[in-house]
Protein backbone atom coordinates (compact mmCIF):
# COMPACT_ATOMS: atom_id res chain seq x y z
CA UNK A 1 247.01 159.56 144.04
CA UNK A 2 247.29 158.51 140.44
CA UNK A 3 250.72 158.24 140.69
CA UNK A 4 250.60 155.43 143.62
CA UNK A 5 247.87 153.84 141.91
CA UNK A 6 250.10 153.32 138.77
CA UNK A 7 252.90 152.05 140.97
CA UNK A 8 250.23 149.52 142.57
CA UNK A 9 248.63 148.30 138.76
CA UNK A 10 252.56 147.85 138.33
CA UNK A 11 253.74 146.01 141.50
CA UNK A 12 250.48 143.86 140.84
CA UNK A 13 251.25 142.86 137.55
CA UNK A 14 255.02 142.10 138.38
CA UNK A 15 253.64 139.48 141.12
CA UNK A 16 251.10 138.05 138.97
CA UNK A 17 253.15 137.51 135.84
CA UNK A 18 256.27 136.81 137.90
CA UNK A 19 256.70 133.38 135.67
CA UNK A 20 256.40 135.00 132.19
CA UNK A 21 258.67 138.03 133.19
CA UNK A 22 261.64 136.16 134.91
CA UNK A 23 261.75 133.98 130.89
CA UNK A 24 262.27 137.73 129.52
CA UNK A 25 265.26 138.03 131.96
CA UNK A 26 268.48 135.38 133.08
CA UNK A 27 266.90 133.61 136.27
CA UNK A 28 269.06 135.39 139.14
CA UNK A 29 268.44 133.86 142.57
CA UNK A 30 267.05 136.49 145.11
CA UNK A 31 268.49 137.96 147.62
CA UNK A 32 265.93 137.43 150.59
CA UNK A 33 266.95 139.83 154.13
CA UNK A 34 265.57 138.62 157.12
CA UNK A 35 266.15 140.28 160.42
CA UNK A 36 264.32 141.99 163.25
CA UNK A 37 263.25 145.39 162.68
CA UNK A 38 265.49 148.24 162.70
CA UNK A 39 267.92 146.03 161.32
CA UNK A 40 268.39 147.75 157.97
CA UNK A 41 266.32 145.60 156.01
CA UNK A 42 264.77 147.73 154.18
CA UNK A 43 267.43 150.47 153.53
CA UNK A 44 269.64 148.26 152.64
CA UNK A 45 267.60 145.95 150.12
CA UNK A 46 266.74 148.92 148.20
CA UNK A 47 270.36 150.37 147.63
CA UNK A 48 271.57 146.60 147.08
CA UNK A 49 268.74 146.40 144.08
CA UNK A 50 270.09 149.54 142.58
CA UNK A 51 273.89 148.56 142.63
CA UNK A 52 273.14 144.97 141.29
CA UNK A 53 270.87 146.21 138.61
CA UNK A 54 267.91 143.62 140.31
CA UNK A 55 264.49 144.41 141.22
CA UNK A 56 262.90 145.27 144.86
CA UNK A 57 260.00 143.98 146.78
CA UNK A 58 258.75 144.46 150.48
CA UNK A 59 256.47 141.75 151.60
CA UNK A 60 255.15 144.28 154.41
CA UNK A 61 254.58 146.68 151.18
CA UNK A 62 252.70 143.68 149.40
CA UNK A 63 250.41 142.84 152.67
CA UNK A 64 249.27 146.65 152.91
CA UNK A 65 248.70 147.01 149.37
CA UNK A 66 246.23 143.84 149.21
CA UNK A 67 244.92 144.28 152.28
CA UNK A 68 244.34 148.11 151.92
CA UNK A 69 245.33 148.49 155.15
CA UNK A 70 248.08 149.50 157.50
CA UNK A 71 250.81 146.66 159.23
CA UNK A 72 249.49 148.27 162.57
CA UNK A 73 245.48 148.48 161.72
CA UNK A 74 246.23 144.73 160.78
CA UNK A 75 248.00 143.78 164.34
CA UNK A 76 245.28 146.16 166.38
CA UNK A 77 241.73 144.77 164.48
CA UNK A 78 242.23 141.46 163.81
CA UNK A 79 245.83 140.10 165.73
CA UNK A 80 248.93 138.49 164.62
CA UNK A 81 247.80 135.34 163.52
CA UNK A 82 246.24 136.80 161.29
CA UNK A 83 248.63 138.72 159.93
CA UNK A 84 251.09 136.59 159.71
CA UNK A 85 248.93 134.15 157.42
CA UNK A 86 248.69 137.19 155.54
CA UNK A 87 252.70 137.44 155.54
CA UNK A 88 252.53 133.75 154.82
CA UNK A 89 250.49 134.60 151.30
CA UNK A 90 252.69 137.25 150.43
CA UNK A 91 255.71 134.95 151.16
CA UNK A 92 254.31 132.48 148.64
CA UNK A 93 254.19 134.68 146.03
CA UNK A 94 257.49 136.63 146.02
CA UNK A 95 259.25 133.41 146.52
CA UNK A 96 258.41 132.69 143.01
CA UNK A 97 260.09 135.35 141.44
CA UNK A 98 263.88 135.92 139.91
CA UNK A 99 266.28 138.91 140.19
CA UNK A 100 264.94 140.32 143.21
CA UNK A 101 266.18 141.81 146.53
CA UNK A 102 263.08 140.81 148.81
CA UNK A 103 262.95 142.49 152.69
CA UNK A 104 261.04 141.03 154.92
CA UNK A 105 258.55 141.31 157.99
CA UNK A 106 261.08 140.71 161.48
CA UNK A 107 258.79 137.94 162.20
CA UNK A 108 258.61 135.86 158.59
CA UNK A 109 261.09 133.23 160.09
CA UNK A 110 258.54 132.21 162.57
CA UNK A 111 257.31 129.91 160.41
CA UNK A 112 259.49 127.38 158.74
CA UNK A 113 257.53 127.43 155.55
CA UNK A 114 258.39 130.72 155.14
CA UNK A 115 262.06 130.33 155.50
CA UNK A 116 261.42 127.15 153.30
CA UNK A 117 260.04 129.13 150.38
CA UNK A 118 262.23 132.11 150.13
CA UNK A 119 265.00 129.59 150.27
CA UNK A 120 263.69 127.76 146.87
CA UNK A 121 264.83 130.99 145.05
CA UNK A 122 267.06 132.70 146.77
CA UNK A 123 270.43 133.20 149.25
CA UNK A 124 268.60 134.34 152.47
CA UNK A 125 270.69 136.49 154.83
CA UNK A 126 269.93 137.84 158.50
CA UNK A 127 270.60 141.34 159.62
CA UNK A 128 271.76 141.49 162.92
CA UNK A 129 272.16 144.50 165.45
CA UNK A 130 272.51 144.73 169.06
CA UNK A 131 269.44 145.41 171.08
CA UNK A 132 270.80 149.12 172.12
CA UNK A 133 271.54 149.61 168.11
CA UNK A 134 267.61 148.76 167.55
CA UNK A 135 266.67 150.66 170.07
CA UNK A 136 268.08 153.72 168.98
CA UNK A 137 266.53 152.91 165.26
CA UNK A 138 263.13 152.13 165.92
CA UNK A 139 262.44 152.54 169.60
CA UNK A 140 260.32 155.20 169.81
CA UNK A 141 259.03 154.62 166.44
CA UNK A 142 254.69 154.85 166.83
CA UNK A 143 253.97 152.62 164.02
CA UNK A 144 255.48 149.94 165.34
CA UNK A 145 252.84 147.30 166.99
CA UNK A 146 254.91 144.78 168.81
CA UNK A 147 256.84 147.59 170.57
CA UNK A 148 253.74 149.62 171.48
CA UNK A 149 255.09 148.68 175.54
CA UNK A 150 255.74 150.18 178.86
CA UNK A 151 259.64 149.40 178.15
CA UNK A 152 260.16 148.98 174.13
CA UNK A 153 264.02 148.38 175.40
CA UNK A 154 263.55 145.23 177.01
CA UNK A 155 260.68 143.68 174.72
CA UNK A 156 263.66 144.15 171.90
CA UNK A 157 265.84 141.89 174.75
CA UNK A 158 263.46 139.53 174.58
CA UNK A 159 261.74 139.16 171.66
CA UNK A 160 265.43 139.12 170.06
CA UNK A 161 266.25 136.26 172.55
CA UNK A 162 263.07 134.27 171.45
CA UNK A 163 263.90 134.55 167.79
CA UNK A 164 267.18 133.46 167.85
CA UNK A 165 266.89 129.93 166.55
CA UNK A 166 264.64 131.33 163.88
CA UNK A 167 266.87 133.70 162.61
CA UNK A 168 269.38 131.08 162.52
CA UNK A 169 268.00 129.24 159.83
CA UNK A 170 269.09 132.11 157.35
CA UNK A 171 272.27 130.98 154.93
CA UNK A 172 274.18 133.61 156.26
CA UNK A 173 273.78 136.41 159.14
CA UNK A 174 275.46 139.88 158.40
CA UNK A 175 276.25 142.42 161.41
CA UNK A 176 275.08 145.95 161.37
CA UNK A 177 275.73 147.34 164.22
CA UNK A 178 278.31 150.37 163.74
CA UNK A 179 278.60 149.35 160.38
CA UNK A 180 277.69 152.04 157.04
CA UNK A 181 274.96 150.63 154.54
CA UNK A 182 278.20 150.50 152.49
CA UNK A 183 279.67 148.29 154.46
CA UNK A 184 276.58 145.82 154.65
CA UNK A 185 276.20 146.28 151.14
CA UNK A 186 279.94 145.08 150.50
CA UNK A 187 279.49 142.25 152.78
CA UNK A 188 276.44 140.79 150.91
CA UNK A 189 277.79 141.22 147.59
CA UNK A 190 281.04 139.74 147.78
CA UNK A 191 278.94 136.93 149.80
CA UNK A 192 276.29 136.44 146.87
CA UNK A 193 278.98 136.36 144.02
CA UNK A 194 281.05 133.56 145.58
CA UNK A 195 277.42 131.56 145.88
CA UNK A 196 276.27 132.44 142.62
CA UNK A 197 278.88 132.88 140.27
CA UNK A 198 280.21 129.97 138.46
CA UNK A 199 283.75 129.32 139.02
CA UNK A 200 286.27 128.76 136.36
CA UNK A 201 287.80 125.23 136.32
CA UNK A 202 291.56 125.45 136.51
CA UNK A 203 291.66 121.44 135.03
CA UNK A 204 294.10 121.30 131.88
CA UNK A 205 292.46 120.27 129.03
């Protein structure tokens, strides 16, 4: 218990004194992973902030740590609107960091502002799987709300269908499906690089 409470004074203090931290370090953009769930967001973002040497943040993690309360409890007691302004508030404050790998909620694109903000700072990038690939991921998973249904299977059809456009609006979308972290990783990387990396002009001077 002290131990989690130390990590939460910590994670607090990183949000809240984003602006004076990110002067101590060179202003990397973030890299911001969007996706429905079971898409790797969240395996992947955490083993991309380790091999890039940048910090991680869930905004899921940051919800349930202010709210003191589980994603689910939040979905069950008081709905999704309410959660996702919530998710919106947590978007607003991430977005102003540096030299982070931020995952996100599988429904944050729903609203544009959201997509808006996480863009200000950062290269945002959609993971995408096939419905049977998420389905064997996170199907039967209990803690899931919006697949608490009589067939989890085709709510992933649909849902995925629905959110289409939204997902679109991410800078880049990165398959998943039979594909090794390692692979996903490379992928983003080499994608990130090109974007951020200034290129060396090859005018004689």
């Amino acid at each position: 218990k002290l131990y989690m409470k130390w990590v939460a004074i910590v994670e607090t203090t990183i949000l809240r004194e984003g602006k004076q931290l990110n002067r101590a370090f060179k202003k990397k953009p973030n890299i911001v992973l969007v996706g429905f769930m079971g898409t790797g967001k969240t395996s992947v973002g955490k083993r991309l902030s380790t091999q890039l040497r940048m910090r991680y943040i869930d905004t899921d993690n940051v919800i349930e740590r202010d709210s003191q309360r589980r994603i689910s409890d939040i979905f069950e007691e008081d709905g999704e609107d309410i959660f996702r302004q919530f998710e919106s508030e947590a978007v607003d404050r991430v977005s102003k960091l540096y030299n982070y790998v931020i995952s996100t909620g599988g429904g944050v694109v729903l609203r544009e502002e959201n997509v808006t903000r996480l863009k200000e700072n950062g290269i945002v990038f959609c993971l995408s799987a096939t419905p049977e690939e998420i389905y064997q991921r996170v199907g039967h998973q209990t803690h899931r709300p919006l697949l608490q249904t009589h067939d989890a299977m085709e709510t992933i059809r649909t849902m995925l269908a629905d959110r289409a456009p939204y997902y679109a609006q991410a800078d880049y979308t990165v398959e998943t499906t039979g594909k090794t972290f390692g692979e996903v990783m490379t992928h983003i990387t080499n994608i990130f690089f090109k974007a951020t990396v200034p290129r060396k002009s090859t005018k004689k001077r």
